[in-house]
Protein backbone atom coordinates (compact mmCIF):
# COMPACT_ATOMS: atom_id res chain seq x y z
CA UNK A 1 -19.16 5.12 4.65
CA UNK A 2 -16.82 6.45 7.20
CA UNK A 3 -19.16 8.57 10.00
CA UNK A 4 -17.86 10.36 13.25
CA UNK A 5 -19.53 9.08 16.73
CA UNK A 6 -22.72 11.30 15.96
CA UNK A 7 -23.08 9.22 12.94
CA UNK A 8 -22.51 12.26 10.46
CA UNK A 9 -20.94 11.45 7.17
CA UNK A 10 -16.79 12.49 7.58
CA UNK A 11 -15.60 12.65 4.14
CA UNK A 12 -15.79 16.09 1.94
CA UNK A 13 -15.05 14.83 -1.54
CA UNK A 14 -17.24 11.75 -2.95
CA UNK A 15 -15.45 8.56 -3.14
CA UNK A 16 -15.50 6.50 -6.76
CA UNK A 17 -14.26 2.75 -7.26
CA UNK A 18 -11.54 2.29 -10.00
CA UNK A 19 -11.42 0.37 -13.28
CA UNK A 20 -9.17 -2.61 -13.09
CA UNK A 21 -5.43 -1.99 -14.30
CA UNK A 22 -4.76 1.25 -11.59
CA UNK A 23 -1.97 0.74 -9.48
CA UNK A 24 -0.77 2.54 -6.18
CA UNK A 25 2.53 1.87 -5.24
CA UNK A 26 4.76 2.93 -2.18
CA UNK A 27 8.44 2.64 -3.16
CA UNK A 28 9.91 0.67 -3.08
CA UNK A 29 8.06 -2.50 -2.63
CA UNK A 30 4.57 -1.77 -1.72
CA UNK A 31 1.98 -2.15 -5.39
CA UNK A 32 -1.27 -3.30 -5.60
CA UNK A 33 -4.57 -2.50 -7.05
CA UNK A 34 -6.69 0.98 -6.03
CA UNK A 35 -9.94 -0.20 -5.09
CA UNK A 36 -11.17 3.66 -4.75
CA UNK A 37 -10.02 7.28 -4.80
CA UNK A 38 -11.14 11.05 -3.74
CA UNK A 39 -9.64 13.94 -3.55
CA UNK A 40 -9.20 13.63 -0.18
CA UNK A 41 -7.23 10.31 0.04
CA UNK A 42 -7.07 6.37 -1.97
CA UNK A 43 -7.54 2.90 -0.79
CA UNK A 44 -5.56 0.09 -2.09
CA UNK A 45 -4.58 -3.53 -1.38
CA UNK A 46 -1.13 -5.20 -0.95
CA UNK A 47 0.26 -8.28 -0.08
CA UNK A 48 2.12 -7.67 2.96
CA UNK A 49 4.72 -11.13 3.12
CA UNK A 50 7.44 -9.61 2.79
CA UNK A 51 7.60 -6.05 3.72
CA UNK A 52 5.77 -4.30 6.23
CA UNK A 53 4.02 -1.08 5.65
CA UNK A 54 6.29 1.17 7.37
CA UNK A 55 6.09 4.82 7.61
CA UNK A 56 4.80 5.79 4.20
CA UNK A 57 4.90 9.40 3.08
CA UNK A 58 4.38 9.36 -0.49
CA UNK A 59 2.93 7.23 -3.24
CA UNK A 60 2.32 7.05 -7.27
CA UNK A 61 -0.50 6.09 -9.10
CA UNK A 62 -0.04 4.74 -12.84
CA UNK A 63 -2.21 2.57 -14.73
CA UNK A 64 -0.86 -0.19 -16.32
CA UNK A 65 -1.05 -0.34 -20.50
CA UNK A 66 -1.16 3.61 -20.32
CA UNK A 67 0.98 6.86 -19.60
CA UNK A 68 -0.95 7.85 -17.07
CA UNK A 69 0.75 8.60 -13.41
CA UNK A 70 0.69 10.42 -10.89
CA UNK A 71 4.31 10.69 -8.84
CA UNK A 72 4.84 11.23 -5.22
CA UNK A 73 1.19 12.13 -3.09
CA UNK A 74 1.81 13.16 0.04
CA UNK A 75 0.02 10.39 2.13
CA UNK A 76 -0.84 10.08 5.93
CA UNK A 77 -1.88 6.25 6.87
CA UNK A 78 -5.41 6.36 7.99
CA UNK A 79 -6.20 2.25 8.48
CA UNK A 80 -4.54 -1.02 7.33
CA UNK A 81 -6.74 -4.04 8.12
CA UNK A 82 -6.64 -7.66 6.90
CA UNK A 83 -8.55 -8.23 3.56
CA UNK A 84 -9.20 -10.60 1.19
CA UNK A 85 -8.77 -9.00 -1.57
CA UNK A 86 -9.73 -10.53 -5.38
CA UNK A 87 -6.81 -9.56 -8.00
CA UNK A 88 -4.64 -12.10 -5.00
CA UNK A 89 -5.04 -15.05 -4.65
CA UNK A 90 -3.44 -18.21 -2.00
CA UNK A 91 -2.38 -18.30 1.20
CA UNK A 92 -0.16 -15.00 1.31
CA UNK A 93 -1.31 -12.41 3.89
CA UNK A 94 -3.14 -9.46 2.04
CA UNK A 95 -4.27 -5.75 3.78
CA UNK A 96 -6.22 -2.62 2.78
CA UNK A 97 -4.79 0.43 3.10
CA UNK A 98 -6.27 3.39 3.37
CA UNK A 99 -4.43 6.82 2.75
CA UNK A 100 -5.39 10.44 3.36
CA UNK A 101 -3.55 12.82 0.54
CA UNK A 102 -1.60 15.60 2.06
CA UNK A 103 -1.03 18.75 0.78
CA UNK A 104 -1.24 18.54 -3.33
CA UNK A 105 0.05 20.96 -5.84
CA UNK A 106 -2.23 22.34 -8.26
CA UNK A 107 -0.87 19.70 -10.99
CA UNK A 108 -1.32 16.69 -8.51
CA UNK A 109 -5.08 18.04 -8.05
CA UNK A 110 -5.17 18.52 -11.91
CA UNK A 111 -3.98 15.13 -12.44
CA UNK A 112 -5.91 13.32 -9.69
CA UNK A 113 -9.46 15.13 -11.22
CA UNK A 114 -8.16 13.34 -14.21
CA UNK A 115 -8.08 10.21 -13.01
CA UNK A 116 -11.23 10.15 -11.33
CA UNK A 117 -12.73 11.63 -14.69
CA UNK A 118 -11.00 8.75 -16.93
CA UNK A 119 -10.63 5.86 -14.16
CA UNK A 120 -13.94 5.72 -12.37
CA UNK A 121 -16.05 3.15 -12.64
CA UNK A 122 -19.58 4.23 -9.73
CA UNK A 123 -19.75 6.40 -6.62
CA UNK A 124 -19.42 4.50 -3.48
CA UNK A 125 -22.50 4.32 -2.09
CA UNK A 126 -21.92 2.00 1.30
């Protein structure tokens, strides 16, 4: 749970983890699994060998096995830390990001309340 100094919660919109198979991906080499999602912004983890993260400014979500996706989210980089995380595996140096959405259109909102609706697995609780 992400809390300011006074130990108040900071996020507006709940956060829910995602069923295995979505995908974030920041062109044109960044892809790896979303391990939760609000309206307000997605987390997801990459292996970082080869490219670093860069400036990112937009990314898509899709879900593989389905038509679903979502194309170019305006995103502002909130953290990247060093993570094990499970769908990787070996020696290869892997990082969560964590992305706050910028301003959405109506069909990005539309689309993203879809997601949640169809993709969710559980609120976050922690």
């Amino acid at each position: 749970m992400q809390t300011d100094a006074l130990g108040r919660e900071r996020r507006k919109h709940p956060r829910f983890k995602v069923k295995g198979g979505a995908f974030a991906i920041i062109p044109p080499a960044k892809i790896g699994p979303i391990v939760d999602i609000s309206l307000n912004g997605i987390a997801f983890c990459y292996n970082d060998i080869c490219f670093g993260l860069g400036e990112a400014s937009e990314l898509d979500i899709f879900v593989f096995g389905s038509a679903f996706t979502i194309p170019r989210i305006p995103v502002i980089k909130v953290e990247s830390v060093d993570i094990a995380c499970q769908p990787f595996s070996g020696g290869t140096h892997h990082k969560r990001l964590g992305l706050e959405f910028g301003p959405l259109t109506l069909n990005q909102v539309n689309k993203l309340n879809d997601f949640m609706e169809n993709f969710r697995l559980v609120p976050d609780v922690t």
